[in-house]
Protein backbone atom coordinates (compact mmCIF):
# COMPACT_ATOMS: atom_id res chain seq x y z
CA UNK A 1 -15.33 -1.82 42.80
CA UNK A 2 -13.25 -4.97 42.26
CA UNK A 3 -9.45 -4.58 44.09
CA UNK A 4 -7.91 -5.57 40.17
CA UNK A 5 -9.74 -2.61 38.89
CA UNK A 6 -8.40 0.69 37.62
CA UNK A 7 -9.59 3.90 35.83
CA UNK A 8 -6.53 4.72 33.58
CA UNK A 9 -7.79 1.78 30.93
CA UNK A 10 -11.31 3.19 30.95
CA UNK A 11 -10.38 6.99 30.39
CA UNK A 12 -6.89 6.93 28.54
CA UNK A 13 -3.62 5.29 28.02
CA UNK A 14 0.33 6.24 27.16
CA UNK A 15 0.99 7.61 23.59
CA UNK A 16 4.93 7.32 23.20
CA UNK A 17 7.46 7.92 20.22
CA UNK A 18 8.55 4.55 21.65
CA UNK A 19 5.20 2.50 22.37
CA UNK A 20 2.31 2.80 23.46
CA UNK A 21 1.24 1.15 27.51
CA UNK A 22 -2.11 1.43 29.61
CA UNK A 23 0.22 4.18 31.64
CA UNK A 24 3.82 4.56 32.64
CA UNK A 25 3.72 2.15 35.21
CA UNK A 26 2.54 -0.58 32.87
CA UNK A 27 4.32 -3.87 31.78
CA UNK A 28 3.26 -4.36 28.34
CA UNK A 29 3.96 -2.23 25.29
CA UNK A 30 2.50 -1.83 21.46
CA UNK A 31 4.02 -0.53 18.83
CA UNK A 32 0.58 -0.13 16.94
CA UNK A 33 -0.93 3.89 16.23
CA UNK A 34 -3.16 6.08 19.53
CA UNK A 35 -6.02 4.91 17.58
CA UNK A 36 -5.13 1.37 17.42
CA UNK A 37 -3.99 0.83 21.03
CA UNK A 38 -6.97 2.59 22.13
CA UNK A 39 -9.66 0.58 19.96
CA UNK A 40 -7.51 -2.73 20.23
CA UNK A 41 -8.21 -6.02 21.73
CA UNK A 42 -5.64 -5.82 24.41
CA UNK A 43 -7.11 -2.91 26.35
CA UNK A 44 -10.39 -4.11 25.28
CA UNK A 45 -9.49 -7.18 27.87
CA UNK A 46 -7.66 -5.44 30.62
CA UNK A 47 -11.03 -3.26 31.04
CA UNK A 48 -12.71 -6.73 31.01
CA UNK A 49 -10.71 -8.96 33.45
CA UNK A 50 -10.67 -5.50 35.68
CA UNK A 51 -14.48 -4.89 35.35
CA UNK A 52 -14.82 -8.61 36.71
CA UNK A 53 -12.29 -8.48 39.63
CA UNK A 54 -9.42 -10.37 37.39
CA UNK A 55 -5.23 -9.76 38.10
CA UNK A 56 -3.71 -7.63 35.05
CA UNK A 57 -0.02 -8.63 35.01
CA UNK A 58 0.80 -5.53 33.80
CA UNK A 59 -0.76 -3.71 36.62
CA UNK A 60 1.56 -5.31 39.21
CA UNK A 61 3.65 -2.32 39.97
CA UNK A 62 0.73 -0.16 41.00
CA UNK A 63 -0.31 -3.38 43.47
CA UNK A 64 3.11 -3.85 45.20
CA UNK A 65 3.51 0.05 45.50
CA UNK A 66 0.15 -0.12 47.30
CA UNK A 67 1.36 -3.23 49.06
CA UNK A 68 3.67 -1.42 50.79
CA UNK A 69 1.54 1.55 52.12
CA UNK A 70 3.57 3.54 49.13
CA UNK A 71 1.38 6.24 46.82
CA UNK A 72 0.63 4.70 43.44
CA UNK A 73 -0.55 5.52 39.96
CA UNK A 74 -3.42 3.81 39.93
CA UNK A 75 -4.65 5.92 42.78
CA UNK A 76 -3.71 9.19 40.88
CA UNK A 77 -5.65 8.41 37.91
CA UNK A 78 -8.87 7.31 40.13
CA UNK A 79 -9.10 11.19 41.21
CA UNK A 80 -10.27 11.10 37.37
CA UNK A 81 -13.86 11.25 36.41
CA UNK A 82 -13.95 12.38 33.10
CA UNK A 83 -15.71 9.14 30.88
CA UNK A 84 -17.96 10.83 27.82
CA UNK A 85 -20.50 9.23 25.68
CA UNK A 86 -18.45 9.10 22.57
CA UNK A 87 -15.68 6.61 23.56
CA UNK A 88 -13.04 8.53 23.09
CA UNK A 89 -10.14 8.77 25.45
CA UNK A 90 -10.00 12.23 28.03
CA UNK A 91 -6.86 11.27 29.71
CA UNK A 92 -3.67 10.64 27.82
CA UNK A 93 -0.08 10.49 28.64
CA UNK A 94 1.73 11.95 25.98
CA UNK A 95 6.12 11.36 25.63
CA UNK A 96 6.30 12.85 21.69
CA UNK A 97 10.17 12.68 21.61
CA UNK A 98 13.62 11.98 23.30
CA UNK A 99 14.42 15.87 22.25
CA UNK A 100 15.90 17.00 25.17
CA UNK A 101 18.93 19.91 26.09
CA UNK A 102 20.57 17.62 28.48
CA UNK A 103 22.80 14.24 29.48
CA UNK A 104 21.56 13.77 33.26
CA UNK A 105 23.08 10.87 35.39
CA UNK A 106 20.16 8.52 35.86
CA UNK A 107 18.81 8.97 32.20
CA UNK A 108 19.69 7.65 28.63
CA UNK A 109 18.60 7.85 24.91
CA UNK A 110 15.24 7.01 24.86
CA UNK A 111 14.43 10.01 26.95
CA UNK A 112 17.83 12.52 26.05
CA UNK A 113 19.16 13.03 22.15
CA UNK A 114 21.61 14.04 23.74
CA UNK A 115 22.76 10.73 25.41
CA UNK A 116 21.25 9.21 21.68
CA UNK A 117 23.28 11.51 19.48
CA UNK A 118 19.78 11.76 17.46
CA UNK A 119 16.36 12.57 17.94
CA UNK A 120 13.88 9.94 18.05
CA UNK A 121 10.35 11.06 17.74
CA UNK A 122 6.75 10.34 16.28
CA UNK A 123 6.02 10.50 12.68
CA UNK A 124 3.52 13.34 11.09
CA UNK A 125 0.98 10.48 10.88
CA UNK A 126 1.43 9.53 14.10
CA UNK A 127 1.00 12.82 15.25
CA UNK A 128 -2.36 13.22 12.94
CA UNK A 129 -3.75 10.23 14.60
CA UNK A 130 -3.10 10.98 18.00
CA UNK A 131 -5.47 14.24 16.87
CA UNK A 132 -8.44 12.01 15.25
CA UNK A 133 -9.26 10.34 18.75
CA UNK A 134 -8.34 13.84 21.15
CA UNK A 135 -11.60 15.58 20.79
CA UNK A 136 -12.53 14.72 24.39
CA UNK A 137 -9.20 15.63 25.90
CA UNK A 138 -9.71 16.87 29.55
CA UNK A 139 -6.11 15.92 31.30
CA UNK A 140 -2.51 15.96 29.59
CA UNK A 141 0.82 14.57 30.62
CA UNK A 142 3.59 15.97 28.94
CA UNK A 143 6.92 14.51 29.16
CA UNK A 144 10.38 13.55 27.37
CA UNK A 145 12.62 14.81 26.74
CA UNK A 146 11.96 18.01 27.52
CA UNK A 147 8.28 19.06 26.33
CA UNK A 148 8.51 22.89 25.96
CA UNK A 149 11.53 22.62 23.27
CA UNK A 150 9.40 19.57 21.12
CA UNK A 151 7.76 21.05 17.95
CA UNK A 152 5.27 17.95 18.30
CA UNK A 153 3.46 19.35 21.34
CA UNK A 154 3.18 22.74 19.70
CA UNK A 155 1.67 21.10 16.87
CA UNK A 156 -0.58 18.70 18.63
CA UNK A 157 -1.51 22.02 21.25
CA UNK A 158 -2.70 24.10 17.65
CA UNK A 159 -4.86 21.21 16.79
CA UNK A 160 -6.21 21.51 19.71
CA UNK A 161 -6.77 25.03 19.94
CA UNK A 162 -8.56 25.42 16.32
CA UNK A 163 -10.53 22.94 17.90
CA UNK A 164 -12.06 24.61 20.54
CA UNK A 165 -10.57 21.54 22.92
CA UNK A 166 -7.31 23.54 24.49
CA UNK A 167 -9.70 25.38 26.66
CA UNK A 168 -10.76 22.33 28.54
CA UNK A 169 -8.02 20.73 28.87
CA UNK A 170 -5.83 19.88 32.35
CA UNK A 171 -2.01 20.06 31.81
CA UNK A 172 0.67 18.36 33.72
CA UNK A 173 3.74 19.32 32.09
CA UNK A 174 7.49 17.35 33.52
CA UNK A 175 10.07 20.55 32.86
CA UNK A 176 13.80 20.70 33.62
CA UNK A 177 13.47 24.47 33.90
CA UNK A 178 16.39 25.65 31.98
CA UNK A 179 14.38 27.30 29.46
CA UNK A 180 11.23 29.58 29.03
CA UNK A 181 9.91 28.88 25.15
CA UNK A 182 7.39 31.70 25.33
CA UNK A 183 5.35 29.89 22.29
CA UNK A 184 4.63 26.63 24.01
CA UNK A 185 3.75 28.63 27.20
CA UNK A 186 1.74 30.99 25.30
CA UNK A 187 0.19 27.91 24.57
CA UNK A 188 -0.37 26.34 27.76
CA UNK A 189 -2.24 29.97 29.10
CA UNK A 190 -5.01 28.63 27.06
CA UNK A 191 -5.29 25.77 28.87
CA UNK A 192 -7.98 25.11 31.83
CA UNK A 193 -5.21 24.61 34.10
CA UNK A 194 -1.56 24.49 33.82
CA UNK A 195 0.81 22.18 36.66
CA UNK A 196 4.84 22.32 35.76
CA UNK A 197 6.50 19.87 37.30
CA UNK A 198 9.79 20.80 37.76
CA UNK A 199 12.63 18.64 38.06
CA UNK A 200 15.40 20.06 40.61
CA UNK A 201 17.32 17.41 42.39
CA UNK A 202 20.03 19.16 44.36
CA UNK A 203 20.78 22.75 44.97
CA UNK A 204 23.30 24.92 43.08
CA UNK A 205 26.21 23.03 41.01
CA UNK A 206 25.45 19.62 42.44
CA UNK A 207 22.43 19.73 40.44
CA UNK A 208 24.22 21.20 37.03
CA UNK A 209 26.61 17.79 37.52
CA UNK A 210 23.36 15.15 38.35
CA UNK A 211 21.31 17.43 35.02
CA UNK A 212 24.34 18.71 32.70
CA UNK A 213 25.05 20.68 31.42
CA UNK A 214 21.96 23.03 33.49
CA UNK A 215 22.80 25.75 34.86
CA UNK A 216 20.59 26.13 38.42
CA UNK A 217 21.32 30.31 38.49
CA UNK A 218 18.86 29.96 35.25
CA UNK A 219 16.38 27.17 36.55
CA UNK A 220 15.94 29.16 39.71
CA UNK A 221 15.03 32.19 37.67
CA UNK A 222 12.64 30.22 35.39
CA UNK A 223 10.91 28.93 38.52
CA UNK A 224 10.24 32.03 39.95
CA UNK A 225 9.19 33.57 36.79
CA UNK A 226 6.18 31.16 36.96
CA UNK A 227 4.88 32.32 40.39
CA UNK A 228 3.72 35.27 38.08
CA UNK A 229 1.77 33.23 35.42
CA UNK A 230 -2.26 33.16 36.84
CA UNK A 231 -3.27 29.84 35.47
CA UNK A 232 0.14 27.72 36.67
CA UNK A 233 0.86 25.61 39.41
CA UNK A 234 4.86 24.39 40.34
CA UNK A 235 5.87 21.32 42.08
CA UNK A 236 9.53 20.29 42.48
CA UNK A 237 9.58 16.75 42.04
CA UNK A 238 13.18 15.81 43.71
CA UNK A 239 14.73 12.48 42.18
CA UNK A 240 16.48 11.89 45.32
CA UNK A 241 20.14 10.17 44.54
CA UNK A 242 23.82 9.72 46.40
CA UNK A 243 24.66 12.79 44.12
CA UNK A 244 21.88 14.80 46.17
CA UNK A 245 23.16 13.89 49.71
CA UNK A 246 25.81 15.91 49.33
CA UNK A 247 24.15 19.62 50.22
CA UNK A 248 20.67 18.26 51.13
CA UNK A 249 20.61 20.98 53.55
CA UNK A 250 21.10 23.34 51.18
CA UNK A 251 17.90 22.14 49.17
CA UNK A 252 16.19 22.94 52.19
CA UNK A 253 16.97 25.97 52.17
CA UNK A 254 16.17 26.94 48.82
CA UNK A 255 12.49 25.13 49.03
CA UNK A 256 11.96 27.97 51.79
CA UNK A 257 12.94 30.42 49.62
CA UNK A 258 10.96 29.44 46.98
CA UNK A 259 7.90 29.14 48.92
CA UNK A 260 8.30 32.49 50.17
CA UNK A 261 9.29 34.17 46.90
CA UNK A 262 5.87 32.20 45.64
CA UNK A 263 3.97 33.44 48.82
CA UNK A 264 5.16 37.22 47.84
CA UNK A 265 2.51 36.61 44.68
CA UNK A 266 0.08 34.55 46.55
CA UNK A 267 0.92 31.72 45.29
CA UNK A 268 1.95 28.00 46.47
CA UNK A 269 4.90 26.35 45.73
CA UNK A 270 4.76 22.09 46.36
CA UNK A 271 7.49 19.62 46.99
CA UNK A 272 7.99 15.95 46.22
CA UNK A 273 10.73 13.06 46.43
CA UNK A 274 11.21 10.67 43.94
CA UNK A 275 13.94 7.54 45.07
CA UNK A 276 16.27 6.90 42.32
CA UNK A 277 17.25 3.34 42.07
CA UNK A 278 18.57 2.99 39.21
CA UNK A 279 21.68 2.64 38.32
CA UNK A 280 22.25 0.85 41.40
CA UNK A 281 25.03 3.78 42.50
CA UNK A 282 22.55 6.18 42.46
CA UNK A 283 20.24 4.36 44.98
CA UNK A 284 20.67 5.96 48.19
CA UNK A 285 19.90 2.81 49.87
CA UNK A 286 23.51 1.53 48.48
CA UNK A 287 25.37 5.64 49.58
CA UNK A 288 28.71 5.12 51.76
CA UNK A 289 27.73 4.90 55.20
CA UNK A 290 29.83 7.97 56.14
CA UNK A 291 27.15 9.65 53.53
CA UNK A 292 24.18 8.65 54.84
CA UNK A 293 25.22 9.96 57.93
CA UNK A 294 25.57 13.29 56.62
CA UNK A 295 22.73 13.24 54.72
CA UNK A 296 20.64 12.39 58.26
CA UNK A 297 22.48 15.32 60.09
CA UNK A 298 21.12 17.37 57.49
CA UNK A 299 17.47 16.36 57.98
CA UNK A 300 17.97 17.21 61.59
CA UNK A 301 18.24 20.55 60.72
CA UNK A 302 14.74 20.34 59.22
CA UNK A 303 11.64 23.05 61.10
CA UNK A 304 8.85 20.78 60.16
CA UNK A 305 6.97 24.55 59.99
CA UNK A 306 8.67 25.46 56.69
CA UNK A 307 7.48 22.85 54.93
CA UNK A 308 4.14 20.74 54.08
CA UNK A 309 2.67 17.83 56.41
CA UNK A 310 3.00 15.54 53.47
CA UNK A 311 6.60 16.94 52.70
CA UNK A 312 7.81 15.93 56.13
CA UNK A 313 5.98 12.39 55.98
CA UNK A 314 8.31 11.78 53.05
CA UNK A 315 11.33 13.11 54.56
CA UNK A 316 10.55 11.10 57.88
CA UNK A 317 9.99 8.00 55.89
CA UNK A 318 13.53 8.40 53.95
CA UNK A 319 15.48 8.62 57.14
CA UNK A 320 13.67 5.85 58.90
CA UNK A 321 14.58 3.52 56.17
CA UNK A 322 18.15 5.14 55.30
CA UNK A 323 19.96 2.81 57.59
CA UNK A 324 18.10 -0.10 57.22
CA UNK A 325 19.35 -2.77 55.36
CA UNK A 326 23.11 -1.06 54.99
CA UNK A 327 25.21 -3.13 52.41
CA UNK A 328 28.87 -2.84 52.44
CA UNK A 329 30.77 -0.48 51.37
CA UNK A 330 29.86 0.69 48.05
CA UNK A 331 32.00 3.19 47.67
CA UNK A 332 34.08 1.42 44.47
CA UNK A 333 30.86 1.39 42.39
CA UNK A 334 29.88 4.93 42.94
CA UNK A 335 33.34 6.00 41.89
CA UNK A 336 33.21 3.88 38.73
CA UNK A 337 30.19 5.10 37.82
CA UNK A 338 30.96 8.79 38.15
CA UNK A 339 34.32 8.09 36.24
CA UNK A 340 32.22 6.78 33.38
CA UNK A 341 30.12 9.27 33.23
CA UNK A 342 32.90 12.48 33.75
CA UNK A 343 34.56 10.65 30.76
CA UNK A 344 31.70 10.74 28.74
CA UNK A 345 30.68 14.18 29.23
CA UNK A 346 34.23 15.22 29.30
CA UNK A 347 33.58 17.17 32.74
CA UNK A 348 35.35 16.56 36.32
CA UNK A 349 32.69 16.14 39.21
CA UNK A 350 34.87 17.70 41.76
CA UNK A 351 34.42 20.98 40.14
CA UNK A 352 30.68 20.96 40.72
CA UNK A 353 30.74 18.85 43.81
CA UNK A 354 34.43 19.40 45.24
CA UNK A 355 33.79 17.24 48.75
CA UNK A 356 32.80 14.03 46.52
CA UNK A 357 35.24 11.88 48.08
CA UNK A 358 35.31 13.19 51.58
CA UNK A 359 32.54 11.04 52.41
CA UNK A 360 33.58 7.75 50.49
């Protein structure tokens, strides 16, 4: 196979209440309908100039991430082998809405009505054409906003139900854990296979400031509370940010727990760490140096045991690279930023993260 070429075009593509992209990594967008995008010209020639070994511009992310030795989409979506005869897509990325029950640092209103002040989602046709072309549905994204609080995925998830589809389907659902809607779960137990991917990024009140206004008492509970459902898998997916360097031991410590609360049902609990780096505060690569210090004091602590081979690789590679290309002090930024934001959310960040400026 040509090195241009990728699977994601050939099997599926990202439905949005936004636009619609060959994934989430792609350049490009349409505004046009599911069936549209997926019957147009445009994807019509990326399969073409992939199929014969030509560059897609929009692909270039997935190229440079695989430049440098880092994991890519394009490489997720070639574990994929789901093609049919009736041209219809199997793999589809679906974002419904901004609804969402939370204002976290690193996001904005096109993925939180609550940083919008409205909800933005897809229309009822929209919705009914996304159904016409999802009788060969075998793997679902869901994301947002938060999915389990849309009324768009329950919808779309009846369709597919009094369709005789749900049953074959593979669902990766993006969660922020602060809620439990037993319908949309309900829902998802019909599924093939259910993987929530749970978005934690710091331990106790650090991570109600970074994903307010959470409360990580509740997540926790959610979490565990899914070691007891047969059909679901959990990953925390860490977005690793300046806000999370403050008790990054502390994180630890909780993964452990969680893998052996998981353990105490036989199941498996994963890891994974996303690198904010954006808004340029956030980027740990830009942290006070005092900070970064801290933050590789706690990784010290680390027993490689506790924790997966891949787990550690990632850990390993953030504090090779933590020190490397130091800026100046960037302290003044950070503290802008956080001012902003405590003004907007009319909240004081010292009274979920009280040492903030002990290491600026």
């Amino acid at each position: 196979m040509t090195k241009s070429y990728c699977t994601a075009p050939f099997l599926g593509f990202q439905f949005t209440h936004r636009d619609n992209r060959l994934c989430c990594s792609a350049g490009s967008s349409s505004k046009s309908t599911a069936s549209e995008f997926w019957n147009g010209e445009y994807i019509k020639d990326v399969r073409s100039r992939m199929s014969n070994g030509q560059e897609v511009k929009d692909c270039r992310k997935c190229h440079d991430q695989e430049k440098h030795k880092q994991w890519s989409l394009r490489q997720t979506y070639d574990r994929f082998n789901t093609v049919t005869k009736k041209d219809l897509p199997t793999v589809m990325d679906l974002d419904l809405s901004n609804f969402c029950n939370l204002q976290c640092i690193m996001c904005g209103p096109d993925r939180s009505s609550k940083w919008a002040g409205k909800i933005s989602a897809v229309t009822q046709a929209q919705l009914d054409d996304l159904c016409s072309i999802s009788g060969e549905i075998r793997h679902l994204t869901l994301q947002g906003g938060e999915p389990s609080m849309m009324p768009e995925f329950e919808y779309y998830f009846d369709y597919l139900d009094k369709n005789n589809i749900l049953q074959n389907v593979e669902v990766s659902c993006i969660s922020n854990m602060t809620n439990i809607n037993n319908r949309f779960y309900d829902q998802l137990a019909k599924c093939k296979s259910v993987s929530i991917i749970a978005s934690v990024d710091s331990f106790g009140t650090a991570n109600d400031y970074i994903r307010h206004p959470s409360h990580f008492e509740k997540i926790e509970q959610n979490i565990l509370a899914l070691s007891e459902k047969k059909n679901v898998s959990v990953c925390i997916i860490m977005s690793l940010q300046t806000l999370s360097m403050y008790n990054f031991d502390r994180f630890l410590e909780w993964l452990y727990y969680l893998k052996e609360q998981f353990k105490k049902n036989n199941k498996h609990i994963d890891c994974s760490i996303n690198r904010v780096q954006w808004p340029q505060p956030l980027d740990i690569q830009n942290a006070p140096l005092k900070l970064k210090e801290k933050m590789i004091a706690d990784m010290d602590k680390i027993n490689p045991a506790r924790q997966s081979i891949q787990f550690n690789t990632e850990i390993a590679s953030i504090k090779d690279n933590l020190m490397k290309n130091h800026k100046e002090d960037n302290s003044d930024a950070l503290i802008k930023f956080v001012e902003d934001i405590d003004a907007s959310r009319n909240i004081k960040i010292t009274n979920y993260i009280p040492d903030f400026h002990e290491y600026i």
